[in-house]
PDB file of N, CA and C in Angstrom:
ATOM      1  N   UNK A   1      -8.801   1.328  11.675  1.00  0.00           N
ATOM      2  CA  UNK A   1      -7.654   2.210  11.597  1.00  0.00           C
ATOM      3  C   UNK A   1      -7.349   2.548  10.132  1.00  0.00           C
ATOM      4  N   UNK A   2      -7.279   1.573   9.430  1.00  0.00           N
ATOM      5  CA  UNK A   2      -7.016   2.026   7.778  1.00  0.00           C
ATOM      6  C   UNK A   2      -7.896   2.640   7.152  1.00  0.00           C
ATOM      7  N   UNK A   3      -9.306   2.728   7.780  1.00  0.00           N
ATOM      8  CA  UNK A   3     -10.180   3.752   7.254  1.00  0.00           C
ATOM      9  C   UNK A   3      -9.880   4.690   7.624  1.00  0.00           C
ATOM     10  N   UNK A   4      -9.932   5.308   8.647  1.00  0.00           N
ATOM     11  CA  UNK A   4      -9.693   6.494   9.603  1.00  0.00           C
ATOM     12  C   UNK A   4      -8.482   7.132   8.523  1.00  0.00           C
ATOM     13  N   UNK A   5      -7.260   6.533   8.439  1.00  0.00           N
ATOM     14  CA  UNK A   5      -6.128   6.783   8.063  1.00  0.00           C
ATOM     15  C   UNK A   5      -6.661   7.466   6.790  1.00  0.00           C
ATOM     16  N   UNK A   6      -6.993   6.503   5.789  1.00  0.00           N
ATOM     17  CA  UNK A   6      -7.523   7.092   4.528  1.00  0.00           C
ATOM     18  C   UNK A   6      -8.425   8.225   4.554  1.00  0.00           C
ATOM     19  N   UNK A   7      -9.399   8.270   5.383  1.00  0.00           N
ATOM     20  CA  UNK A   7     -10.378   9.416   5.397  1.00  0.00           C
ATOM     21  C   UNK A   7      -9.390  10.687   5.630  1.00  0.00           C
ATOM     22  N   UNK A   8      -8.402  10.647   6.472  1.00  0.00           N
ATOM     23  CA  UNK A   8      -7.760  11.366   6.894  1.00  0.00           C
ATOM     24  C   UNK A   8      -6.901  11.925   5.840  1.00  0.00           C
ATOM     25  N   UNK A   9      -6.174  10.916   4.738  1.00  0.00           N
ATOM     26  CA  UNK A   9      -4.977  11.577   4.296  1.00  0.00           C
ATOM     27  C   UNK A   9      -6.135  11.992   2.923  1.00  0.00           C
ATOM     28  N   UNK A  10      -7.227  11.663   2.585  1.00  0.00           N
ATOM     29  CA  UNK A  10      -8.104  12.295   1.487  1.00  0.00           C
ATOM     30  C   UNK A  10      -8.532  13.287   1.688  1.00  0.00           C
ATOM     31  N   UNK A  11      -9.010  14.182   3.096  1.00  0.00           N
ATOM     32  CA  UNK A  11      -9.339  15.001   3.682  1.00  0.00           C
ATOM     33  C   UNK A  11      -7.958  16.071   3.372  1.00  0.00           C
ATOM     34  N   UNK A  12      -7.114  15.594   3.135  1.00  0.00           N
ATOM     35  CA  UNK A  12      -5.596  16.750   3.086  1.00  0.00           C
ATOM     36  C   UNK A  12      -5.171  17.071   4.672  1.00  0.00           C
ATOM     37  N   UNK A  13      -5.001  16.371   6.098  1.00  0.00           N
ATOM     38  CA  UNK A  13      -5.088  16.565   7.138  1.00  0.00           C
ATOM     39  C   UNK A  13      -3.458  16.821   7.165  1.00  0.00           C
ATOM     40  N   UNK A  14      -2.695  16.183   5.988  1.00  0.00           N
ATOM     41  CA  UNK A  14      -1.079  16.476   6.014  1.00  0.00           C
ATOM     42  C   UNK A  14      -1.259  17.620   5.132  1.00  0.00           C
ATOM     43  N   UNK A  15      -0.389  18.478   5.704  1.00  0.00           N
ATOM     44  CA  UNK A  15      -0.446  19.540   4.633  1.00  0.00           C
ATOM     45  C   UNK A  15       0.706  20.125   3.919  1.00  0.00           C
ATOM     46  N   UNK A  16       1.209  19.147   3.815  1.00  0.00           N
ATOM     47  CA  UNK A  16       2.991  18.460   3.364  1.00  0.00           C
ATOM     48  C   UNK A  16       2.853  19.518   1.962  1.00  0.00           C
ATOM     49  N   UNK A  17       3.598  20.056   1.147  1.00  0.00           N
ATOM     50  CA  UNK A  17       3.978  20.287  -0.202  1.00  0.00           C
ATOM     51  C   UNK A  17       3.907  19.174  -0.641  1.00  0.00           C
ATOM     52  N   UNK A  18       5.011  18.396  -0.367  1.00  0.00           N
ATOM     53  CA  UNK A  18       5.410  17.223  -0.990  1.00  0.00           C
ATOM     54  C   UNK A  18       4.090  16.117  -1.386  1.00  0.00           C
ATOM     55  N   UNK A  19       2.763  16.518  -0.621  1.00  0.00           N
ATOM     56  CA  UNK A  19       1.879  15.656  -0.882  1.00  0.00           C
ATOM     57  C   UNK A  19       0.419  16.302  -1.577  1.00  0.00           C
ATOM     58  N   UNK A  20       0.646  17.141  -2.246  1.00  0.00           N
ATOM     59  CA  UNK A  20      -0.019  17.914  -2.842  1.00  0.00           C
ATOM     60  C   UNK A  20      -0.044  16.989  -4.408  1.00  0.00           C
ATOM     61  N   UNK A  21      -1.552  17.279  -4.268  1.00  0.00           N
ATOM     62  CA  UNK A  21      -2.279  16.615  -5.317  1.00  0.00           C
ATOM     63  C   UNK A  21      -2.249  14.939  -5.632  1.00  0.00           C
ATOM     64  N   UNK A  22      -1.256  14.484  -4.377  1.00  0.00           N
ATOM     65  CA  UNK A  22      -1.252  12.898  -4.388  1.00  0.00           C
ATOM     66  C   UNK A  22      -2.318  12.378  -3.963  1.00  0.00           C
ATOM     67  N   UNK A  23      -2.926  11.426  -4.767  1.00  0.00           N
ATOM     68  CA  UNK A  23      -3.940  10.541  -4.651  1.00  0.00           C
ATOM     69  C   UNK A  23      -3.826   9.226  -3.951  1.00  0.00           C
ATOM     70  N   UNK A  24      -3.686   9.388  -2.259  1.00  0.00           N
ATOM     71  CA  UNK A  24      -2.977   8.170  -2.050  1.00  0.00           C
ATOM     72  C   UNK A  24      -4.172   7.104  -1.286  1.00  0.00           C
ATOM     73  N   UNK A  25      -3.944   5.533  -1.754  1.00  0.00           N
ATOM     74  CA  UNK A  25      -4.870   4.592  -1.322  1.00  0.00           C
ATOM     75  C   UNK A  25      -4.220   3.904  -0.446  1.00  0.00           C
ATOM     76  N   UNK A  26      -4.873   3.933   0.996  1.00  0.00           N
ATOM     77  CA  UNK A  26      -4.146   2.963   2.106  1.00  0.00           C
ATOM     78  C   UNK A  26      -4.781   1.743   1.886  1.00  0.00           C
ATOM     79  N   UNK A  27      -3.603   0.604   1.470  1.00  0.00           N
ATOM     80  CA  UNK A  27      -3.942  -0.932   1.233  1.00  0.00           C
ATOM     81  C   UNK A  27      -4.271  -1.803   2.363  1.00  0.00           C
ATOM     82  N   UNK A  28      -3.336  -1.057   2.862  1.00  0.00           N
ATOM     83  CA  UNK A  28      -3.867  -2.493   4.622  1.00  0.00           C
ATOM     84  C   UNK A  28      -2.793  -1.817   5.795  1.00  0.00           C
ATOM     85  N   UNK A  29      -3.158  -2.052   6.809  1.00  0.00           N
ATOM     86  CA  UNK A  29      -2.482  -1.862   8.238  1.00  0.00           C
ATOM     87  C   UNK A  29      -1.821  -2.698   9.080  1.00  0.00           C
ATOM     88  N   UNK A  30      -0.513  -2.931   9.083  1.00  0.00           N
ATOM     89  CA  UNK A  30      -0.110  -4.305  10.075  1.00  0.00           C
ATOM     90  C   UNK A  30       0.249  -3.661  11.227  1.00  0.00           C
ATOM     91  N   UNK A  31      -0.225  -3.892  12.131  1.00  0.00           N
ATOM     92  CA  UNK A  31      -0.258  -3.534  13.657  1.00  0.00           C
ATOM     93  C   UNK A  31       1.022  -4.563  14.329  1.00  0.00           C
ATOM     94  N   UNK A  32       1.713  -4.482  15.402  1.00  0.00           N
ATOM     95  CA  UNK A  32       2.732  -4.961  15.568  1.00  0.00           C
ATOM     96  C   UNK A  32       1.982  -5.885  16.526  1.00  0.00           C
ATOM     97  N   UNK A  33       2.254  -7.148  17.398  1.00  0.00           N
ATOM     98  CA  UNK A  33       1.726  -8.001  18.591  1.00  0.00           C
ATOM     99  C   UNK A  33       1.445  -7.692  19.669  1.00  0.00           C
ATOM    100  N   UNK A  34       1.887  -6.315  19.757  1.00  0.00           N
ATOM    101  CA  UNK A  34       2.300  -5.687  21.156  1.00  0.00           C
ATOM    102  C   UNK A  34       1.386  -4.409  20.825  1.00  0.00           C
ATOM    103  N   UNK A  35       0.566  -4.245  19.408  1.00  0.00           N
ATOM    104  CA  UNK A  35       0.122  -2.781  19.413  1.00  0.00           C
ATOM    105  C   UNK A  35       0.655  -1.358  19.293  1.00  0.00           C
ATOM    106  N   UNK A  36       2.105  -1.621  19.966  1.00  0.00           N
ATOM    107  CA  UNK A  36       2.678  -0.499  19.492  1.00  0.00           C
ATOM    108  C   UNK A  36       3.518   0.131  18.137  1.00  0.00           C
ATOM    109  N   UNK A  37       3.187  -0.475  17.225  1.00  0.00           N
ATOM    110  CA  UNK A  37       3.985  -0.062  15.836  1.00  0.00           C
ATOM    111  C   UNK A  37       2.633  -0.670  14.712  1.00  0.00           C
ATOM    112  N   UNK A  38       2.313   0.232  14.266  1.00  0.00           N
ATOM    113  CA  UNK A  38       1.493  -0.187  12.801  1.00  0.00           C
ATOM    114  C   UNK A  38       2.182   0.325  11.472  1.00  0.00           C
ATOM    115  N   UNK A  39       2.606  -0.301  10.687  1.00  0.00           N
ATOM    116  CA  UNK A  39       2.988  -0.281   9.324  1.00  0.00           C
ATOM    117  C   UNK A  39       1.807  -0.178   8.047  1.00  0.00           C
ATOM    118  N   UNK A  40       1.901   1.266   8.059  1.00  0.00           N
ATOM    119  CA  UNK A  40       0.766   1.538   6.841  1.00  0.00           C
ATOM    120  C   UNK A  40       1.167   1.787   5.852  1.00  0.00           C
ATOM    121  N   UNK A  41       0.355   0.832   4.832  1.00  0.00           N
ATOM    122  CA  UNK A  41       0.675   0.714   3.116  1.00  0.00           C
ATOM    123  C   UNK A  41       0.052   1.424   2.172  1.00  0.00           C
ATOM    124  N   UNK A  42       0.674   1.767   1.803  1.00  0.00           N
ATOM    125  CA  UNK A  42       0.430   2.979   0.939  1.00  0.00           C
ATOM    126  C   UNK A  42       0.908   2.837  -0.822  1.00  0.00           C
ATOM    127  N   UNK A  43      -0.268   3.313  -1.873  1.00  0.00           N
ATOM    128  CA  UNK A  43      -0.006   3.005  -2.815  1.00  0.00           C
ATOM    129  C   UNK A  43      -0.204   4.629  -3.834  1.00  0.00           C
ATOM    130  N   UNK A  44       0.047   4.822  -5.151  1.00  0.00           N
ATOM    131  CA  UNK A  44      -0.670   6.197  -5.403  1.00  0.00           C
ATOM    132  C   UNK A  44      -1.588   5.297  -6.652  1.00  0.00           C
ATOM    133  N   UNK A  45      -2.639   5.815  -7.100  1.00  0.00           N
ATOM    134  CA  UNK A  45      -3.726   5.419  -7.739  1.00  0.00           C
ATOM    135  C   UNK A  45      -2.916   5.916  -9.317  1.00  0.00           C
ATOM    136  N   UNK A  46      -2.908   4.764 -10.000  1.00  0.00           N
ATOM    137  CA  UNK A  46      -2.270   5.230 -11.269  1.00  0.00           C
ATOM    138  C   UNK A  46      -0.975   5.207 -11.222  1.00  0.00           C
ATOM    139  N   UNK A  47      -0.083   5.176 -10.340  1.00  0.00           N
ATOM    140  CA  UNK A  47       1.305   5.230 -10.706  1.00  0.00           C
ATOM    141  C   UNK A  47       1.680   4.502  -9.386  1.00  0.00           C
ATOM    142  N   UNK A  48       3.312   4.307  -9.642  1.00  0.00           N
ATOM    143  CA  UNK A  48       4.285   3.173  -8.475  1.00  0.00           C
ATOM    144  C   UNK A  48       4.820   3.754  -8.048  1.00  0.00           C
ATOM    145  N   UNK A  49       5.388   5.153  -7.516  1.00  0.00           N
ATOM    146  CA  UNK A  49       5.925   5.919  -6.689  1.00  0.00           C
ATOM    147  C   UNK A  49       5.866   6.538  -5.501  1.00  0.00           C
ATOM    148  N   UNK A  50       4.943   5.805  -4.986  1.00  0.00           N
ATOM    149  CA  UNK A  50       4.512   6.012  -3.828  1.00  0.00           C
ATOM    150  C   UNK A  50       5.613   6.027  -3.077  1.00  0.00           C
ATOM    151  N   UNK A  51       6.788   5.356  -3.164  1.00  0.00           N
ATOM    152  CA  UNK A  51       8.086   5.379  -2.188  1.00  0.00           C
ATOM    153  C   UNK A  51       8.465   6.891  -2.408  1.00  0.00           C
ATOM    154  N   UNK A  52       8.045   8.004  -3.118  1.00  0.00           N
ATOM    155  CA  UNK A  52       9.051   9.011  -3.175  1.00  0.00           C
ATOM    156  C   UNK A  52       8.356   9.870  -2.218  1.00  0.00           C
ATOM    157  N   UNK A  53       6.789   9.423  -1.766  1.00  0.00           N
ATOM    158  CA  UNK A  53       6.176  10.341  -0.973  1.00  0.00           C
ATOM    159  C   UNK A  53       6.612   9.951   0.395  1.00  0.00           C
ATOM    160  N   UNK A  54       7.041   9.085   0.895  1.00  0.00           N
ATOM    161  CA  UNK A  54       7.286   7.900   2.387  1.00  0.00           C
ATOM    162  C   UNK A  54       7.742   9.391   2.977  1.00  0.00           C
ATOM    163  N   UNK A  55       9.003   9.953   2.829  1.00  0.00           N
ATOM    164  CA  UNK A  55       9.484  11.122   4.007  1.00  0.00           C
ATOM    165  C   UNK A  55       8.465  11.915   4.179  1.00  0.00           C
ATOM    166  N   UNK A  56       7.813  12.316   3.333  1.00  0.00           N
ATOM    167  CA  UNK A  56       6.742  13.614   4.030  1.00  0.00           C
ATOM    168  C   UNK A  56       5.667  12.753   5.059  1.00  0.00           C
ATOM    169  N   UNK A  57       5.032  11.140   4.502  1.00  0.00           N
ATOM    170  CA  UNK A  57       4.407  10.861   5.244  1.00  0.00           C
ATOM    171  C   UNK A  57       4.822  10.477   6.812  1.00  0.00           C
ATOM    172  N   UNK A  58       5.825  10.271   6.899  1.00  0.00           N
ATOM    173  CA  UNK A  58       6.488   9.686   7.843  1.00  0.00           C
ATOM    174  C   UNK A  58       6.749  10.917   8.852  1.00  0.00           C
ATOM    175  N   UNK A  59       7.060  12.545   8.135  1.00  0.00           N
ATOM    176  CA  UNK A  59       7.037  13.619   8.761  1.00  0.00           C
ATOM    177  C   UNK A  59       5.957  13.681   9.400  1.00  0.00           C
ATOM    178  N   UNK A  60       4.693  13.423   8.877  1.00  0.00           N
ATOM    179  CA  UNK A  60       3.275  13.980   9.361  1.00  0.00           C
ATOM    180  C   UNK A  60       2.836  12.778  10.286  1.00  0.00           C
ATOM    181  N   UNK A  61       3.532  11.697  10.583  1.00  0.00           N
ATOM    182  CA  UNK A  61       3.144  10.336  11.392  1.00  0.00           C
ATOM    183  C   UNK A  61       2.498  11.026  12.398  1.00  0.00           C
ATOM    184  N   UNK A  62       3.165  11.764  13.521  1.00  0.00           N
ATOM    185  CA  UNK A  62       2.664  12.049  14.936  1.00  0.00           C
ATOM    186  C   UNK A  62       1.378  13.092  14.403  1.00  0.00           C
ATOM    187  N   UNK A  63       1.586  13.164  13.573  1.00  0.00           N
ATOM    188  CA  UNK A  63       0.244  14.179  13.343  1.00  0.00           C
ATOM    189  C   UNK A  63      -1.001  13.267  13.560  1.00  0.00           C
ATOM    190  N   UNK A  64      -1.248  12.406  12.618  1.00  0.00           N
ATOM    191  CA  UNK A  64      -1.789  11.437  12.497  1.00  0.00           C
ATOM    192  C   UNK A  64      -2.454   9.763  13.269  1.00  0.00           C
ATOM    193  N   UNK A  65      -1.334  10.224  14.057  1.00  0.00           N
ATOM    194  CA  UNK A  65      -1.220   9.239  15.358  1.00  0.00           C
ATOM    195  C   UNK A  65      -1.808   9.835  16.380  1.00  0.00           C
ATOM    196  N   UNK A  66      -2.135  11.260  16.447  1.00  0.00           N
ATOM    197  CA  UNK A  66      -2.937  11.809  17.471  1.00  0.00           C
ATOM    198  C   UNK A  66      -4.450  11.717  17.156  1.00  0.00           C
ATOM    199  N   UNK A  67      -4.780  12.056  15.731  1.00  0.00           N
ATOM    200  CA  UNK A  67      -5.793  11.935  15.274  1.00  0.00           C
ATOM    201  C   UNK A  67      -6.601  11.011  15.005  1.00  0.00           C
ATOM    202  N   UNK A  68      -5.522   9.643  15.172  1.00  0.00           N
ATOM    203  CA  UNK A  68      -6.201   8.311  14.848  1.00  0.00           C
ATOM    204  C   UNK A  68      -6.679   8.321  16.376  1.00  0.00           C
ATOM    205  N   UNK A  69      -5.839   8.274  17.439  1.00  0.00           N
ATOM    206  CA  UNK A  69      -6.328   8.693  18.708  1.00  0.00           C
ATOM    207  C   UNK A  69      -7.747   8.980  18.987  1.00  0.00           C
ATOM    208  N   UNK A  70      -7.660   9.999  18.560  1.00  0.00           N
ATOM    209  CA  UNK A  70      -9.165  10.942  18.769  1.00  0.00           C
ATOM    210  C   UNK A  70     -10.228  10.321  18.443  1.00  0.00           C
ATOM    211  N   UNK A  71     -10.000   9.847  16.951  1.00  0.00           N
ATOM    212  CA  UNK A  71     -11.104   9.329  16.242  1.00  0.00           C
ATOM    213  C   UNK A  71     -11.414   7.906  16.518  1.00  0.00           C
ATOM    214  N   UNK A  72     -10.593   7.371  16.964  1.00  0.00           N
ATOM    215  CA  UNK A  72     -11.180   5.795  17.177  1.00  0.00           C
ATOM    216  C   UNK A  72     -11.226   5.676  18.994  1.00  0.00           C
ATOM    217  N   UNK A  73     -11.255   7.206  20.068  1.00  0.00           N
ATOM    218  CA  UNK A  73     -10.896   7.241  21.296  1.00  0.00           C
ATOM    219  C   UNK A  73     -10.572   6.186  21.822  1.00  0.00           C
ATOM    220  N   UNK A  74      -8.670   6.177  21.610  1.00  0.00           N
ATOM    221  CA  UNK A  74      -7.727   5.174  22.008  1.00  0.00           C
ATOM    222  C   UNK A  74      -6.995   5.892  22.900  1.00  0.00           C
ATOM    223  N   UNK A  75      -6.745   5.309  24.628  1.00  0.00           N
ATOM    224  CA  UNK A  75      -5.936   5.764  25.125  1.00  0.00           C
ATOM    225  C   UNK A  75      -3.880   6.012  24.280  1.00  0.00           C
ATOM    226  N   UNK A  76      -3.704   4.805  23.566  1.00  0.00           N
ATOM    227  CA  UNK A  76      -2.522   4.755  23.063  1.00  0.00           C
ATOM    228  C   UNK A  76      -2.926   4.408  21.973  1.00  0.00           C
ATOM    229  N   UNK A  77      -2.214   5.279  20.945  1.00  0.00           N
ATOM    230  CA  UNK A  77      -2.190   4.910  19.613  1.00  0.00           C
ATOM    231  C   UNK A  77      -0.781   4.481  19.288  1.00  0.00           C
ATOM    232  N   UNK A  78      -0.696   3.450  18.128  1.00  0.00           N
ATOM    233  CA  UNK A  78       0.789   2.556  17.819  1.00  0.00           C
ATOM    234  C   UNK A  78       1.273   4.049  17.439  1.00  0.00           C
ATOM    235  N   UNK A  79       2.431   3.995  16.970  1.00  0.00           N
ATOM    236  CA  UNK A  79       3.460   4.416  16.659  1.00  0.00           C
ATOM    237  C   UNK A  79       3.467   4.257  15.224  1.00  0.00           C
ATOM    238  N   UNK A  80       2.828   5.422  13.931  1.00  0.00           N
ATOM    239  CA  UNK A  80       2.639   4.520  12.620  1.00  0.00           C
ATOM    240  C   UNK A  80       4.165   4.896  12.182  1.00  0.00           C
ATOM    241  N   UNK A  81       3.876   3.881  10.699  1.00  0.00           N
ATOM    242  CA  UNK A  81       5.377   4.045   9.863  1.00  0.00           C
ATOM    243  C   UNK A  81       4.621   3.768   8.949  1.00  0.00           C
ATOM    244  N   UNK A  82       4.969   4.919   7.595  1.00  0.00           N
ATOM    245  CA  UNK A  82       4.391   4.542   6.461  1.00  0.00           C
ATOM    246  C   UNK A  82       5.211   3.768   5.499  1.00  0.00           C
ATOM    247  N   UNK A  83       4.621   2.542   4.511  1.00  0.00           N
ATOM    248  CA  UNK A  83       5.427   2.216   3.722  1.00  0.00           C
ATOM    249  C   UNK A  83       4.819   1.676   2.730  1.00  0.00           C
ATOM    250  N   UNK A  84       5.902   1.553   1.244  1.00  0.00           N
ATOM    251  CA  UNK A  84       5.110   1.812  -0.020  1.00  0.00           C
ATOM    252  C   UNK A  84       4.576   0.252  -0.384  1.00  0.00           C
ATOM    253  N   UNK A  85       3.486   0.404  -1.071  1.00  0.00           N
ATOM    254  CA  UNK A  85       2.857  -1.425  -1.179  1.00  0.00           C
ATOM    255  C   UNK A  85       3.353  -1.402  -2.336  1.00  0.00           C
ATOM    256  N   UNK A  86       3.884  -2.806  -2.416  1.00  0.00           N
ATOM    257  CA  UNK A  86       4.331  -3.178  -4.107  1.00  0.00           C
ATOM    258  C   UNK A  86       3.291  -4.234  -4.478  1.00  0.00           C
ATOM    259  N   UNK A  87       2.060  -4.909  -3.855  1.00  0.00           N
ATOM    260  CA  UNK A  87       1.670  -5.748  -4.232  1.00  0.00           C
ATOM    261  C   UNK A  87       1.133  -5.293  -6.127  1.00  0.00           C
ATOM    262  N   UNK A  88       0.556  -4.442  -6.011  1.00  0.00           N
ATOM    263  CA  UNK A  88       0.501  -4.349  -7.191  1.00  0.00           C
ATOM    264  C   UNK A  88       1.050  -3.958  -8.467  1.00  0.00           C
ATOM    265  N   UNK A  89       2.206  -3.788  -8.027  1.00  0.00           N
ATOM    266  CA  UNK A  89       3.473  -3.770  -8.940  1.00  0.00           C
ATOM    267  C   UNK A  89       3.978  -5.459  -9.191  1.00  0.00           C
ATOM    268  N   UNK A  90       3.790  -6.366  -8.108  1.00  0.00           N
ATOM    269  CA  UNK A  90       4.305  -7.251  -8.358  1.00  0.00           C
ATOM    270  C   UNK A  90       3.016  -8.357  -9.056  1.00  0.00           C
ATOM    271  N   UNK A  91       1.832  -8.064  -8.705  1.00  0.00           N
ATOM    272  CA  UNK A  91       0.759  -8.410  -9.367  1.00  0.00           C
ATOM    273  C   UNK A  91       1.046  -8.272 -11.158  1.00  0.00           C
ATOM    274  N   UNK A  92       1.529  -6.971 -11.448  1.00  0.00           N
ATOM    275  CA  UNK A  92       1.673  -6.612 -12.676  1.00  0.00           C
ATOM    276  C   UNK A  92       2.597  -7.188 -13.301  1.00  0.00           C
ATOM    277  N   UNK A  93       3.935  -7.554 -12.894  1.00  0.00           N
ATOM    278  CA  UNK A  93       4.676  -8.070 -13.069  1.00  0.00           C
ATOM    279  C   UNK A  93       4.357  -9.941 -13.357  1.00  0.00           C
ATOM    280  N   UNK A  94       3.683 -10.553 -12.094  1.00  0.00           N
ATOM    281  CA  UNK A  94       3.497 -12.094 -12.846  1.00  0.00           C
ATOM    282  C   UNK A  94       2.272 -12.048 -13.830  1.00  0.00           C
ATOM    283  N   UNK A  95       1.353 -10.855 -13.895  1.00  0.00           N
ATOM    284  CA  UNK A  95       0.916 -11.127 -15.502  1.00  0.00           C
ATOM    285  C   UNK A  95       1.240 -10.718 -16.149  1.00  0.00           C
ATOM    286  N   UNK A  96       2.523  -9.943 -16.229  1.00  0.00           N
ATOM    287  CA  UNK A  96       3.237 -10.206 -17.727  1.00  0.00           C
ATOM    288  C   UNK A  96       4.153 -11.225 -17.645  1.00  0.00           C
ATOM    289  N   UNK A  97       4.437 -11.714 -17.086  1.00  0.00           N
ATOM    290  CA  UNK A  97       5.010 -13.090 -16.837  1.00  0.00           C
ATOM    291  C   UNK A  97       4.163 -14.140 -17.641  1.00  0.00           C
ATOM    292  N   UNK A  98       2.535 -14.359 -17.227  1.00  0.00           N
ATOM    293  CA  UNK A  98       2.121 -14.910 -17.289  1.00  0.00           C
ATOM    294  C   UNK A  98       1.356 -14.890 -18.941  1.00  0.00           C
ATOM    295  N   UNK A  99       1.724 -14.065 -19.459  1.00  0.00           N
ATOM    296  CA  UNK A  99       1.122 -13.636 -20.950  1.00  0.00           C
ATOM    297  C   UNK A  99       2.413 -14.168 -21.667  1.00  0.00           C
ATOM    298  N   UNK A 100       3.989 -14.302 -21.209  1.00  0.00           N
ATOM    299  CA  UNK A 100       4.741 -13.942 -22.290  1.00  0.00           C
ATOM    300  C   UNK A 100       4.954 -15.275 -23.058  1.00  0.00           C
ATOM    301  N   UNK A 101       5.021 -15.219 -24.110  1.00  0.00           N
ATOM    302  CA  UNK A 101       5.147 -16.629 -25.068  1.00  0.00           C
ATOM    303  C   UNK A 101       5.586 -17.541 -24.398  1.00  0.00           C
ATOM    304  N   UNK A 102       6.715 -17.510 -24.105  1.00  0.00           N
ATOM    305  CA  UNK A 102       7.115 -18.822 -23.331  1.00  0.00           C
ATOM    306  C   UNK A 102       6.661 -19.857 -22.194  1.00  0.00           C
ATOM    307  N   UNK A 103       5.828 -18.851 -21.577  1.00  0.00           N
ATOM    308  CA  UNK A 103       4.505 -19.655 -20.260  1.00  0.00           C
ATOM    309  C   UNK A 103       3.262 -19.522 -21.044  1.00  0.00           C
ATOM    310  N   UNK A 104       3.013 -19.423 -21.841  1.00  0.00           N
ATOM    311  CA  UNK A 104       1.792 -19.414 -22.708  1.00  0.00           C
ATOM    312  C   UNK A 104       1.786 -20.529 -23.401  1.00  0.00           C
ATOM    313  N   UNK A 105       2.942 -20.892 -24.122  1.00  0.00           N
ATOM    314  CA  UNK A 105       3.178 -22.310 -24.816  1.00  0.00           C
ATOM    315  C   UNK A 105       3.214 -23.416 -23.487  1.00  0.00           C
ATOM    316  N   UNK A 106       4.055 -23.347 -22.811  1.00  0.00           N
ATOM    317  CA  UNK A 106       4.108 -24.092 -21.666  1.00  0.00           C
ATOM    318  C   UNK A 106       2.361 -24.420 -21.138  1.00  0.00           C
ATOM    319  N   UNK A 107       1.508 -23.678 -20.728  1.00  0.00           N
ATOM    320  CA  UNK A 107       0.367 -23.502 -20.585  1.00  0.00           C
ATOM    321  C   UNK A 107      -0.697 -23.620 -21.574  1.00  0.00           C
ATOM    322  N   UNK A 108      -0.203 -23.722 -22.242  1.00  0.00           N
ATOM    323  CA  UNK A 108      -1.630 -24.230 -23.613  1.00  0.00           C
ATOM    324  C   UNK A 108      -1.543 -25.743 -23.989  1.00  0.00           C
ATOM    325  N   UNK A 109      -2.555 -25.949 -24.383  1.00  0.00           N
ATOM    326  CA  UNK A 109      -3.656 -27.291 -25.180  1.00  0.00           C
ATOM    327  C   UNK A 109      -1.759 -28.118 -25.494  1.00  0.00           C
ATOM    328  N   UNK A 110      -2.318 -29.281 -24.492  1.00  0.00           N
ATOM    329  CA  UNK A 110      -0.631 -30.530 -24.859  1.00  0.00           C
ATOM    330  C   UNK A 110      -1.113 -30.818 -26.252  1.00  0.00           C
ATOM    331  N   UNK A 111      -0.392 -31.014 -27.161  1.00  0.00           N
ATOM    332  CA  UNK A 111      -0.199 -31.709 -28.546  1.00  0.00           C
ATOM    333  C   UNK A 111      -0.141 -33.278 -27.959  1.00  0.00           C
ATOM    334  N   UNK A 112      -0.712 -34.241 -28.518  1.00  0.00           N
ATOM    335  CA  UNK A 112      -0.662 -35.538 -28.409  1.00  0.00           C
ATOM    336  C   UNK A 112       0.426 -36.276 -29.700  1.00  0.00           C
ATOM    337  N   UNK A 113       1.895 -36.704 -29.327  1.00  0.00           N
ATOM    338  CA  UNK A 113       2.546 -36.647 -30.013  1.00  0.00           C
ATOM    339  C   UNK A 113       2.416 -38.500 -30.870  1.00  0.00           C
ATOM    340  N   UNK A 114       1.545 -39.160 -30.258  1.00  0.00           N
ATOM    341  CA  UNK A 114       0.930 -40.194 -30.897  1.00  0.00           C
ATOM    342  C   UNK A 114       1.984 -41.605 -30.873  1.00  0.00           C
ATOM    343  N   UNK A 115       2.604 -41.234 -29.651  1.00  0.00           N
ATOM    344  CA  UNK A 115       3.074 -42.384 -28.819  1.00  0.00           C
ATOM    345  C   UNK A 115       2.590 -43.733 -27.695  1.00  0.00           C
ATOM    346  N   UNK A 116       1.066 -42.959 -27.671  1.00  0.00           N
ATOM    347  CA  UNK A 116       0.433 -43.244 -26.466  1.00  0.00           C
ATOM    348  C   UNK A 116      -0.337 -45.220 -26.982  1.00  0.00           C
TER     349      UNK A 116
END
């Protein structure tokens, strides 16, 4: 399904304004227990705003939900909902965490203070 999806929204199959010239990468698909609701993640390549595109994608859902249909010939397709991935915003975030002086000292070579 997250291929399909991607082939689909690279193809330009939404033909939204609002999604013109967006470069968008589907991260992963959570399908609900029951099959009927999949939550697709969505990121833009190069930038974190992918949340400003969510209404147009969310406009073009049933579009898309027919087509995933077709293409993977599913009597019922879930019900998608698009939504924006922060993993790699938050990825970015604990390595600069992880660079900044203060966890760097914490994290480097112990001094042996010659108590031992």
């Amino acid at each position: 399904m997250r291929h399909e999806l991607a082939n689909l929204l690279a193809r330009g199959e939404l033909r939204d304004p609002a999604l013109e010239g967006a470069n968008l990468t589907v991260t992963r698909v959570s399908v609900s227990p029951d099959l009927r609701r999949a939550t697709v993640f969505v990121t833009r390549l190069g930038r974190s705003d992918a949340d400003l595109l969510l209404p147009a994608l969310n406009r073009g859902a049933a579009h898309l939900r027919g087509a995933i249909a077709r293409a993977l010939k599913l009597r019922l397709a879930p019900e998608i909902v698009f939504a924006a991935d922060a993993t790699l915003d938050q990825a970015a975030g604990i390595e600069a965490l992880l660079r900044s002086p203060e966890v760097a000292r914490d994290l480097g070579p112990r001094q042996d203070d010659g108590n031992t």
